[in-house]
Protein backbone atom coordinates (compact mmCIF):
# COMPACT_ATOMS: atom_id res chain seq x y z
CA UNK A 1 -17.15 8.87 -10.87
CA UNK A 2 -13.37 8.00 -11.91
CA UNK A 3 -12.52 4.53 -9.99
CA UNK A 4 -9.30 4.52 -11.23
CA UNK A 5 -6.44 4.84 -8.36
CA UNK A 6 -3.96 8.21 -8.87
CA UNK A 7 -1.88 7.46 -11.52
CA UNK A 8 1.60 5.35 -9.75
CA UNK A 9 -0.65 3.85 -7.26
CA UNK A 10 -2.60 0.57 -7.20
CA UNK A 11 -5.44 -1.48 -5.44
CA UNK A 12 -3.66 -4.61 -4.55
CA UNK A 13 -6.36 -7.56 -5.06
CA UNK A 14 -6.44 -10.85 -3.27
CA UNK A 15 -3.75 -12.95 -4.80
CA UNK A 16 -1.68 -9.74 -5.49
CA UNK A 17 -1.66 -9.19 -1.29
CA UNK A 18 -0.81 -12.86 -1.09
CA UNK A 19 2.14 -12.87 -3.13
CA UNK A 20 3.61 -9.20 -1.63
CA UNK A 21 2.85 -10.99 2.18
CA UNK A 22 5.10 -14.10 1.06
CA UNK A 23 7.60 -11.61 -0.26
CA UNK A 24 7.73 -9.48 2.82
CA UNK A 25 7.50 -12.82 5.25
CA UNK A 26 10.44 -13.87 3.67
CA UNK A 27 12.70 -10.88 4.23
CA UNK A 28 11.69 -10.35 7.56
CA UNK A 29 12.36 -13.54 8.70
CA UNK A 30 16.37 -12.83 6.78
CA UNK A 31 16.67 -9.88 8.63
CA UNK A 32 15.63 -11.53 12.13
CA UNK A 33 17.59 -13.91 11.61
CA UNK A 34 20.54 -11.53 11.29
CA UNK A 35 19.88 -9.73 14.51
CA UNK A 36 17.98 -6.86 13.04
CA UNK A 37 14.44 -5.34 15.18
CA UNK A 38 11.17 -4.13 13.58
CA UNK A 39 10.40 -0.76 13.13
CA UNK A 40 7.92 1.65 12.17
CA UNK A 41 7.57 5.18 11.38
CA UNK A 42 5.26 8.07 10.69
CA UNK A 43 3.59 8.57 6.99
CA UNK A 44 3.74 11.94 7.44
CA UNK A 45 7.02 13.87 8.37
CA UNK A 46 7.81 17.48 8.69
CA UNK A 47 8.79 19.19 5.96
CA UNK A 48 11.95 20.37 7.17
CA UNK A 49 12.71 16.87 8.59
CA UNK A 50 12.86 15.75 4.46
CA UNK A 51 14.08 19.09 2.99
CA UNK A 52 18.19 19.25 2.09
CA UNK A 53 18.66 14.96 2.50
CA UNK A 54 18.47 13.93 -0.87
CA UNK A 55 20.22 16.50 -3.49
CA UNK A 56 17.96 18.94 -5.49
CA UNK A 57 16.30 16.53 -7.62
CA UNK A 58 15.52 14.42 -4.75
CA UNK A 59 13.86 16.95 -3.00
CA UNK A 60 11.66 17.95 -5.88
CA UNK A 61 10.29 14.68 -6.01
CA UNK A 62 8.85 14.80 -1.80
CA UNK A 63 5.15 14.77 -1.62
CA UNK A 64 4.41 18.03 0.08
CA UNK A 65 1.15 18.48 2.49
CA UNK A 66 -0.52 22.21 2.21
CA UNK A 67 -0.74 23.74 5.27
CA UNK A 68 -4.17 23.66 6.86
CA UNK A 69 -6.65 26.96 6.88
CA UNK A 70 -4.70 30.15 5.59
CA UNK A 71 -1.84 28.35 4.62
CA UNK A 72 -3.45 26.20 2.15
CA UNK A 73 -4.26 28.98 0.31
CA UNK A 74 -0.85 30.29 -0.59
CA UNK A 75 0.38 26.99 -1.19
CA UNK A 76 2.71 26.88 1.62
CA UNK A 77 4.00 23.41 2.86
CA UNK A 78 4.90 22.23 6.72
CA UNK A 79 4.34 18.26 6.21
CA UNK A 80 5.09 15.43 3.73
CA UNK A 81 4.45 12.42 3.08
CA UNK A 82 8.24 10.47 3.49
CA UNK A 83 10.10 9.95 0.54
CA UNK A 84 12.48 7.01 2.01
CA UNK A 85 12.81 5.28 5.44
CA UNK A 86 16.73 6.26 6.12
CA UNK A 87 15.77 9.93 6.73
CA UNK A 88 12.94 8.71 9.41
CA UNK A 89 15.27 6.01 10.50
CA UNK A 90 17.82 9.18 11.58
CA UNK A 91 15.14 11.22 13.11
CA UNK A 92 14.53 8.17 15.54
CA UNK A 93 17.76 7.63 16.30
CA UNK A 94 18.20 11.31 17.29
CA UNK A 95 15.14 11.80 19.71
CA UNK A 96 15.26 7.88 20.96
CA UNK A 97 19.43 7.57 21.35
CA UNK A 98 19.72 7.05 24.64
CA UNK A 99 17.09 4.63 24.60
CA UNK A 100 18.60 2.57 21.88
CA UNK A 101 21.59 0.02 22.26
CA UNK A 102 24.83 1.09 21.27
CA UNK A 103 24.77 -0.72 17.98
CA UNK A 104 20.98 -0.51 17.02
CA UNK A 105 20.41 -3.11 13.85
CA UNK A 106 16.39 -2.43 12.31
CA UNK A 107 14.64 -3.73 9.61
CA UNK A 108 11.50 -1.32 8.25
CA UNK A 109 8.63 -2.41 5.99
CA UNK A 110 6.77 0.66 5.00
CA UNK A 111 5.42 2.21 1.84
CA UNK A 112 6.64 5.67 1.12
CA UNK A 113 5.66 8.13 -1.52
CA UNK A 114 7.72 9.82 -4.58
CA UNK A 115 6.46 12.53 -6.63
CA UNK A 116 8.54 11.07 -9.73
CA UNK A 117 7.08 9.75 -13.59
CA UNK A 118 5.51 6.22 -13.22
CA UNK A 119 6.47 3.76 -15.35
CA UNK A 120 7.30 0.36 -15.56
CA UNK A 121 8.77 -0.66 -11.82
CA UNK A 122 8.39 2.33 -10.51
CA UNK A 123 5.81 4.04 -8.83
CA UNK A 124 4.52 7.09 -6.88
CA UNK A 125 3.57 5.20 -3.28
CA UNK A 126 5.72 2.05 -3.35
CA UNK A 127 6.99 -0.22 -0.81
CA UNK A 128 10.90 -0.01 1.00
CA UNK A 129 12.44 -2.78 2.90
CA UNK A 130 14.84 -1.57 4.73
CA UNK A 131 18.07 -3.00 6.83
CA UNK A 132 20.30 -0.97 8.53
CA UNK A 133 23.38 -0.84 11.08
CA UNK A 134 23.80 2.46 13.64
CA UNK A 135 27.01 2.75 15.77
CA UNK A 136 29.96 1.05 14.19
CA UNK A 137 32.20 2.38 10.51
CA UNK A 138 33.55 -1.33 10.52
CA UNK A 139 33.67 -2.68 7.26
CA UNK A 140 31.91 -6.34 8.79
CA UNK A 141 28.57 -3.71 9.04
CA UNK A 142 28.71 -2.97 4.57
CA UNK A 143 29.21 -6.55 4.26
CA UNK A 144 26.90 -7.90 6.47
CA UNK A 145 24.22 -5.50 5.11
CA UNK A 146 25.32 -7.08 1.50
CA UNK A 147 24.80 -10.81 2.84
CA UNK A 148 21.50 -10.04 4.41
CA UNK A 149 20.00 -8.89 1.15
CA UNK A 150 21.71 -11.31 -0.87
CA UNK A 151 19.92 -13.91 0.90
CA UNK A 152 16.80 -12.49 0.66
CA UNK A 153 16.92 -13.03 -3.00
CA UNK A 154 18.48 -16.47 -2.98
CA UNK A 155 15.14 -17.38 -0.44
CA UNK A 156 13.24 -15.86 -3.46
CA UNK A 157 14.85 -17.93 -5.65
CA UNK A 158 16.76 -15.45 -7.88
CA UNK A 159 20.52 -16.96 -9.04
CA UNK A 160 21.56 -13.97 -11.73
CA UNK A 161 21.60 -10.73 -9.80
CA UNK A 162 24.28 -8.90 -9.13
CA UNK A 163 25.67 -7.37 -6.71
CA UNK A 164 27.54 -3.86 -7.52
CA UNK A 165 29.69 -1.70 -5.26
CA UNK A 166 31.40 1.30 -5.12
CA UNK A 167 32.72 4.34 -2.74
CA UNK A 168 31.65 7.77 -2.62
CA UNK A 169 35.13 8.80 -1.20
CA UNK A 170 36.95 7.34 -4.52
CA UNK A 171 34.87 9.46 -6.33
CA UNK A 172 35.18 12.66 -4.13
CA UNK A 173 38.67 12.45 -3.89
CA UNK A 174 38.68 12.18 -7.91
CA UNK A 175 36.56 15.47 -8.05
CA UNK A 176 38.86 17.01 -6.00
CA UNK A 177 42.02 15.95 -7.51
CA UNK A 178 40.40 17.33 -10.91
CA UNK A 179 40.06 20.64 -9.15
CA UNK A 180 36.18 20.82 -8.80
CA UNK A 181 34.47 22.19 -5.75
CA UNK A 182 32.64 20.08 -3.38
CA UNK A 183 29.82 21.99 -3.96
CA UNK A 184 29.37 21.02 -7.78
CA UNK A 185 30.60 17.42 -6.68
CA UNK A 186 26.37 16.37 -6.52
CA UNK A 187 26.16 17.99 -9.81
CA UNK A 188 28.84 15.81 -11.04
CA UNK A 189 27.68 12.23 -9.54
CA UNK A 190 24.21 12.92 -10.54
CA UNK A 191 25.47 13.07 -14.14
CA UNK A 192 27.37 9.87 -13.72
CA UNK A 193 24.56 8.07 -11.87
CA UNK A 194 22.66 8.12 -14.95
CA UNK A 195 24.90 5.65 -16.82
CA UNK A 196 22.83 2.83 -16.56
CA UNK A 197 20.55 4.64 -18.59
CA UNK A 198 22.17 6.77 -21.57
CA UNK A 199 25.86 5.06 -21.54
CA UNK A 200 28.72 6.34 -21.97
CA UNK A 201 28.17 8.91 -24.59
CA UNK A 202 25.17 10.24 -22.82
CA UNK A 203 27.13 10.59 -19.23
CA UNK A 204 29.75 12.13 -21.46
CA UNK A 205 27.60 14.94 -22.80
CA UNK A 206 25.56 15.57 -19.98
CA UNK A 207 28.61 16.29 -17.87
CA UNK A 208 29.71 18.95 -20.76
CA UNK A 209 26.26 20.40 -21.11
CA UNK A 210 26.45 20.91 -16.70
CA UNK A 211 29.69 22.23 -17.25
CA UNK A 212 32.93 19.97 -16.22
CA UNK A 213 35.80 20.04 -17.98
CA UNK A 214 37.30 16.91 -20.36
CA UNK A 215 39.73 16.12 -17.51
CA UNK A 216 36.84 15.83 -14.84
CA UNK A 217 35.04 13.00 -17.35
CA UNK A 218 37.78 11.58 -17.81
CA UNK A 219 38.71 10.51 -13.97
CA UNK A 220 34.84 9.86 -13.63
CA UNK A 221 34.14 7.31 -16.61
CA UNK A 222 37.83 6.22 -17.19
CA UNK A 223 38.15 3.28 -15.04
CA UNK A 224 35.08 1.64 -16.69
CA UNK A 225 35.44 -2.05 -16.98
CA UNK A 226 38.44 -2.41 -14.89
CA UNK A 227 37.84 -5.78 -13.07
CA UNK A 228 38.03 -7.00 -9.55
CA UNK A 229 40.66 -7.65 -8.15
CA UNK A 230 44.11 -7.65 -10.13
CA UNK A 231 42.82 -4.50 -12.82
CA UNK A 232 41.36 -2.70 -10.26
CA UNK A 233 44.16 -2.50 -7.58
CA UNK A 234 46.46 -2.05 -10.73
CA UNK A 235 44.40 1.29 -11.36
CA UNK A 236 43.64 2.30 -7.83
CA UNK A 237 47.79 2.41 -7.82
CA UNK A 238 48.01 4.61 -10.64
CA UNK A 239 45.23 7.03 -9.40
CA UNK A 240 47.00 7.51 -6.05
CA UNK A 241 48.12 10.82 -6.76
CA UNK A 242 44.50 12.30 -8.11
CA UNK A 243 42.55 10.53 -5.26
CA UNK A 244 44.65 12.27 -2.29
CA UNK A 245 43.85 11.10 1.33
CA UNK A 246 40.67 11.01 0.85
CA UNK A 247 40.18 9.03 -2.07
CA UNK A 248 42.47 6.01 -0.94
CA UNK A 249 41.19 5.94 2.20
CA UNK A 250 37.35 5.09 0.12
CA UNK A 251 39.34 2.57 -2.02
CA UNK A 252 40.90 1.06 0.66
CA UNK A 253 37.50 0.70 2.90
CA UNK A 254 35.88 -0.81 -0.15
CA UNK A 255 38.81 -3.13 -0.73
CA UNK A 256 38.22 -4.15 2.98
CA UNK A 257 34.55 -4.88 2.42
CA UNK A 258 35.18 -6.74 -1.36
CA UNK A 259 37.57 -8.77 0.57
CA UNK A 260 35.48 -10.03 3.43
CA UNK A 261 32.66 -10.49 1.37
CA UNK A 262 35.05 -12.92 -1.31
CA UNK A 263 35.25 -15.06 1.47
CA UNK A 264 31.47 -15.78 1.51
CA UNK A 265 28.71 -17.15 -0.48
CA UNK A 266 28.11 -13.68 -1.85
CA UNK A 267 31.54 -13.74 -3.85
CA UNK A 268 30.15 -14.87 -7.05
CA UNK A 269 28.04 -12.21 -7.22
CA UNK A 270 29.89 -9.30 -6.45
CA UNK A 271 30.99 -6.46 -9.15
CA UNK A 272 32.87 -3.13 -8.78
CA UNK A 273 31.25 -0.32 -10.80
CA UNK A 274 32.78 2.87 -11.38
CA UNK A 275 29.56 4.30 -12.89
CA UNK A 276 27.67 3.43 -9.57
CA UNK A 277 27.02 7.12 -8.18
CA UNK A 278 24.02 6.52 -6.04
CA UNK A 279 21.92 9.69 -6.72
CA UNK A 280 20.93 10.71 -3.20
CA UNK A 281 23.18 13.31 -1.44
CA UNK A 282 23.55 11.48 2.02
CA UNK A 283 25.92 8.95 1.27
CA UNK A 284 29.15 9.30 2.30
CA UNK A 285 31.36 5.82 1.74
CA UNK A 286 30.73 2.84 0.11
CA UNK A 287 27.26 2.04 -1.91
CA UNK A 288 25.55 -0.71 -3.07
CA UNK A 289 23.42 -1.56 -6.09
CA UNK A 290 21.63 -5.50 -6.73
CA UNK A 291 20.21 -5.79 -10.20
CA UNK A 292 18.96 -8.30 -12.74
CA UNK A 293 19.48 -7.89 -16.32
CA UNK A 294 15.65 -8.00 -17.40
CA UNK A 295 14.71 -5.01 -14.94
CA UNK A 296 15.86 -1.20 -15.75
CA UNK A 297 17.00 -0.10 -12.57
CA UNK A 298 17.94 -2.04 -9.34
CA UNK A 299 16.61 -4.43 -7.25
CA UNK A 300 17.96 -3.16 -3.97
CA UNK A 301 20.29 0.16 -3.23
CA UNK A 302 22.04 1.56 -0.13
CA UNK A 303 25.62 2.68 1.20
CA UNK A 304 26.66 4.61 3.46
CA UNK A 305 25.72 7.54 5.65
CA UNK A 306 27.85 8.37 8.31
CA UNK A 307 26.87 12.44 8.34
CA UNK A 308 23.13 12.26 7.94
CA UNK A 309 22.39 11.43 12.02
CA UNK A 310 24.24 14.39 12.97
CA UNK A 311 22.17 16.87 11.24
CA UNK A 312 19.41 15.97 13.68
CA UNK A 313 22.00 15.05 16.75
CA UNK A 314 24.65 17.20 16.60
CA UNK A 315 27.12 14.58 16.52
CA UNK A 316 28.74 11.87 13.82
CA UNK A 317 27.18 8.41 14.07
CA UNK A 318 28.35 5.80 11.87
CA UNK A 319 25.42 4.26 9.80
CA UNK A 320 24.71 1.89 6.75
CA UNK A 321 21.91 0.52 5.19
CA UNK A 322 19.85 -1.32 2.19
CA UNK A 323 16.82 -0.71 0.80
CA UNK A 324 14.89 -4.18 -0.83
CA UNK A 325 12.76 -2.61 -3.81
CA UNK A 326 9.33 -4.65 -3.15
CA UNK A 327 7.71 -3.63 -6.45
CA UNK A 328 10.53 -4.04 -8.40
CA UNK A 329 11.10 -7.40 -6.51
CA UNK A 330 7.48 -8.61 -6.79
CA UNK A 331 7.81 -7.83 -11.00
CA UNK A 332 10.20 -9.91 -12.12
CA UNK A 333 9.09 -12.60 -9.82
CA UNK A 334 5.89 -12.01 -12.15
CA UNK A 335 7.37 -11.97 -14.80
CA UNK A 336 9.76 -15.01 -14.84
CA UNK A 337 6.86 -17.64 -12.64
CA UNK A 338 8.87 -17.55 -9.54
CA UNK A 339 6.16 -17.79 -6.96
CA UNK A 340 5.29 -21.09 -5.28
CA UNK A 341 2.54 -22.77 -6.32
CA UNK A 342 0.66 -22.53 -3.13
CA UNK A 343 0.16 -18.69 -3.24
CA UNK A 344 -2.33 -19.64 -5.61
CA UNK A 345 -4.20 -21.52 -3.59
CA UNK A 346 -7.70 -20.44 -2.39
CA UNK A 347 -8.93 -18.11 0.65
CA UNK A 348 -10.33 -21.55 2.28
CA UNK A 349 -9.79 -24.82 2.72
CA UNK A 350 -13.35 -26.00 2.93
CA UNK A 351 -16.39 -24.25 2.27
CA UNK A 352 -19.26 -25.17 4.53
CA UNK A 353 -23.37 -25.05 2.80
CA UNK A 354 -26.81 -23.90 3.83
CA UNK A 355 -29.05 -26.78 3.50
CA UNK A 356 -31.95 -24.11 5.26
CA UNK A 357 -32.08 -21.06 7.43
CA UNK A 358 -32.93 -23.18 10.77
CA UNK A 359 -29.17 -25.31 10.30
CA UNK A 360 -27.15 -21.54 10.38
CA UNK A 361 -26.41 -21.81 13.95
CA UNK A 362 -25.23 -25.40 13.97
CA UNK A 363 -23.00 -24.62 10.62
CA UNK A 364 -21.17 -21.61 12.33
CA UNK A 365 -20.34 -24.53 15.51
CA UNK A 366 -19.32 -26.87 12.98
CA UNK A 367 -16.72 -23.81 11.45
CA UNK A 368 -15.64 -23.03 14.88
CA UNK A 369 -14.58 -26.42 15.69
CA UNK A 370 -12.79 -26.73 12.17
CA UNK A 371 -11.00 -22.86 12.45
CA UNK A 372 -9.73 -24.58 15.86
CA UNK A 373 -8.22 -26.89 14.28
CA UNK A 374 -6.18 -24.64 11.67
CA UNK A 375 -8.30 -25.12 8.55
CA UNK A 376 -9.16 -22.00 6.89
CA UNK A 377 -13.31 -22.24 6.66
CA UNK A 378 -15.89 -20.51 4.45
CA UNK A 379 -19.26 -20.31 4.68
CA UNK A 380 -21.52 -19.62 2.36
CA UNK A 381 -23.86 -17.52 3.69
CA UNK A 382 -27.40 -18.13 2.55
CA UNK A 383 -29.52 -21.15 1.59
CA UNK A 384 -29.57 -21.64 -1.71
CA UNK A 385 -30.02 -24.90 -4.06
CA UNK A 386 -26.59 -27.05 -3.58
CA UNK A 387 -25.93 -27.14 -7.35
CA UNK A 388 -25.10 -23.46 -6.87
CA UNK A 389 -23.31 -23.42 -3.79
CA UNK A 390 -21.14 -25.86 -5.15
CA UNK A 391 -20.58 -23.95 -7.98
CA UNK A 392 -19.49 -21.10 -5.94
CA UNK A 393 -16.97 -22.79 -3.84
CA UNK A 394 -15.35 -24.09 -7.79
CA UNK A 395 -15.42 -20.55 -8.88
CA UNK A 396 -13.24 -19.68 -5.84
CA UNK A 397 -11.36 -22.68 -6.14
CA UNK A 398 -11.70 -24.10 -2.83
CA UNK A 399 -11.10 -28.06 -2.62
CA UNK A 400 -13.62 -29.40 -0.19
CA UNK A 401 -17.19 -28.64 0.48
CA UNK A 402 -18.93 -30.10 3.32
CA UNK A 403 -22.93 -30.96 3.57
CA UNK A 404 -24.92 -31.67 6.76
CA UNK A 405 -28.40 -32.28 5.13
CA UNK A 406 -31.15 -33.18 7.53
CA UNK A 407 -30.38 -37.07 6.61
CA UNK A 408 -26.49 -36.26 7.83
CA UNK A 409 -27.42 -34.35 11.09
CA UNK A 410 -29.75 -37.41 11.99
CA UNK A 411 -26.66 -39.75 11.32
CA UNK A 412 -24.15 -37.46 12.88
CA UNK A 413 -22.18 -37.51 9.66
CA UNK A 414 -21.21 -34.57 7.23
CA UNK A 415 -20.73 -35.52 3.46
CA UNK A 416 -17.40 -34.26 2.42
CA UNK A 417 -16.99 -33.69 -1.21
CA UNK A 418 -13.70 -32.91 -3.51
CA UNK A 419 -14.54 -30.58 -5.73
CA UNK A 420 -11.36 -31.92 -8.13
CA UNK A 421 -12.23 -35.21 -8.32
CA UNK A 422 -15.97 -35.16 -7.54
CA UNK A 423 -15.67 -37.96 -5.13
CA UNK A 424 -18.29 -37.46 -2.11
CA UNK A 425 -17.49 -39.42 1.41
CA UNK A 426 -19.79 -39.60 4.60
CA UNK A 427 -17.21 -38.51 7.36
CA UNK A 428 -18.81 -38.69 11.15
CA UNK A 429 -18.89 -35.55 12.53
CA UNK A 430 -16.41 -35.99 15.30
CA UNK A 431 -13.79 -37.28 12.29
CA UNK A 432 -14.46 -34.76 9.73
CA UNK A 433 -10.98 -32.66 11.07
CA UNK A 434 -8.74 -35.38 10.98
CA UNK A 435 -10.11 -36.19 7.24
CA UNK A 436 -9.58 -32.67 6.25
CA UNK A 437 -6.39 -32.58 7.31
CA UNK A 438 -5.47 -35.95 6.18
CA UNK A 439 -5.90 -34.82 2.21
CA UNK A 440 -2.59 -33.62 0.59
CA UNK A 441 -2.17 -29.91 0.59
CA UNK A 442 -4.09 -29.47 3.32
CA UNK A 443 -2.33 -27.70 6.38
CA UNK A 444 -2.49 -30.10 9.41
């Protein structure tokens, strides 16, 4: 039998789960702490719930579910397994509005499943931590978003990300202004959104091979490098007539947002990218992009979605969100030491031994009075020769083990030893807690 997991997914093992808990502990409590509410969605969605959100190579990538009986047969699909948590995030906002406050903040940590190549970072069932803000097109909502997860990462301990930005509008109302249809305008940014990855040259040819004329590459790649702020309000001025209405209105929201968000600790880390495209079809104004230089792709990604409600509604609801990459988060922490020290530590505090199969019952009181007390307590759960016990408890790195031989139960003392120094103390029994608690590292 293959024990391998499906290629793109993994088995997470013990200190693997501790270090993804930390991670995710950490950006809930940022998002709390920023107003936001849990929330939780389906695995599974409908098929037509996913279908036409996320552009045509977006929607090859959903996980589709055969159909049950007949259906499966023929290969027909009505279910999938969710490819984000924004799409889900607008389904519950249609069917639960009027339950929901006017300006409904969530956070959602939830794995969700991509259909795509794996490789390094990225994976077929991953993890998405999401933040997002319902109700209000105020430029405060973008920038708040932006703080939130710039936060999260300075909790983490990362000080060379960036944070990128740009507007969907500005590069509509360049499309239009070169004369190309809004229907080949996802054809277009899909090209562009590849920059990261082929450059220049590459964006270049692949928007030739899909057919746009020079002029259209031109207005799409030609503002590359212009800075914030002086270069880039030079050439949003002398792009006024290409980006029409709707164009300056997009570089005039994301002006809004730059500026609020200069006037916080996030300034330093804020960059305007013209290449920024944001591949999914859903966004409508400004989008975001946080990345390091030692990871291809991003750490985090979001923008803008005012339209996407409404196709489950029937009516326009403002919304923005961010989505924290866990994986991608969780390997470069790996890879650069970031974790604290303590994440290595061991499943238990102490580990308590058999001295012989009568003494079981008195061992598990003994546990219960020291899980009481907040210690995490093993047991090992036989009786076997001490040598070996104590061997065990080394191998899984726990510091303390405690003995209650016959001569100890008759005193009313357990014999505490530390396993790093090999030091062994007779504790009474009614003490043993406090003495736990009292070494260093040990949780009180």
């Amino acid at each position: 039998m293959i024990t391998t997991p499906p290629r793109g997914m993994r088995d997470f093992l013990p200190d693997e789960v501790r270090r993804r808990q930390y991670v995710i502990g950490v950006i809930a409590d940022v998002y709390q702490r920023y107003g936001f509410e849990p929330l939780e969605t389906p695995a599974v969605e409908n098929i037509e719930t996913l279908l036409g959100k996320y552009g045509e190579e977006g929607d090859r990538l959903i996980f589709k579910i055969l159909k049950r009986g007949e259906g499966e047969a023929s290969g027909a699909a009505d279910l999938a397994l969710r490819y984000d948590l924004t799409v889900p995030l607008a389904r519950v906002v249609a069917e639960y509005r009027a339950k929901l406050p006017k300006f409904f903040k969530r956070y959602q940590v939830q794995p969700v499943w991509r259909a795509d190549r794996p490789q390094k970072g990225r994976f077929r069932e991953f993890y998405q931590c999401d933040v997002d803000a319902i109700g209000s097109s105020s430029p405060l909502v973008d920038a708040e978003l932006c703080l939130a997860a710039c936060e999260v990462l300075r909790k983490l301990r990362f000080t060379d990300f960036e944070l990128h930005v740009n507007h969907r509008e500005v590069l509509t109302g360049l499309l239009t202004g070169c004369g190309v249809p809004e229907e080949r305008h996802g054809n277009a940014l899909v090209a562009l959104d590849k920059f990261d990855k082929v450059g220049l040259s590459g964006v270049l040819q692949e928007l030739e091979d899909r057919g746009f004329e020079k002029r259209v590459s031109n207005a799409l790649t030609g503002w590359q490098g212009v800075r914030w702020p002086k270069e880039w309000r030079e050439w949003m001025v002398s792009q006024l007539p290409l980006l029409g209405d709707r164009g300056r209105a997009g570089a005039q929201n994301l002006h809004d947002i730059i500026d609020l968000l200069s006037k916080t600790e996030a300034e330093s880390y804020v960059r305007v990218n013209p290449s920024l495209a944001r591949g999914l079809s859903y966004y409508t104004g400004a989008i975001f992009e946080i990345r390091v230089s030692d990871l291809v792709g991003s750490l985090a990604g979001g923008g803008r979605y005012d339209n996407l409600i409404g196709m489950f509604l029937g009516e326009q609801i403002p919304a923005c969100g961010i989505s924290l990459g866990l994986e991608r988060i969780l390997v470069v922490m790996g890879q650069r030491g970031m974790f604290p020290e303590e994440l290595t530590a061991t499943a238990a505090d102490v580990m308590l031994t058999i001295w012989n199969g009568a003494q079981m019952a008195d061992t598990l009181a003994l546990a219960a009075e020291l899980r009481s007390a907040g210690l995490r307590v093993d047991v090992y759960p036989e009786a076997d020769k001490l040598g070996k016990q104590f061997k065990y408890a080394s191998s899984r790195g726990v510091p303390f083990v405690l003995v209650v031989g016959d001569d100890e139960a008759a005193r009313g003392e357990v014999a505490v030893k530390n396993l790093a120094t090999g030091e062994q103390t007779s504790v009474p029994r009614n003490g043993v807690v406090r003495f736990i608690t009292s070494q260093s590292n040990i949780p009180s």
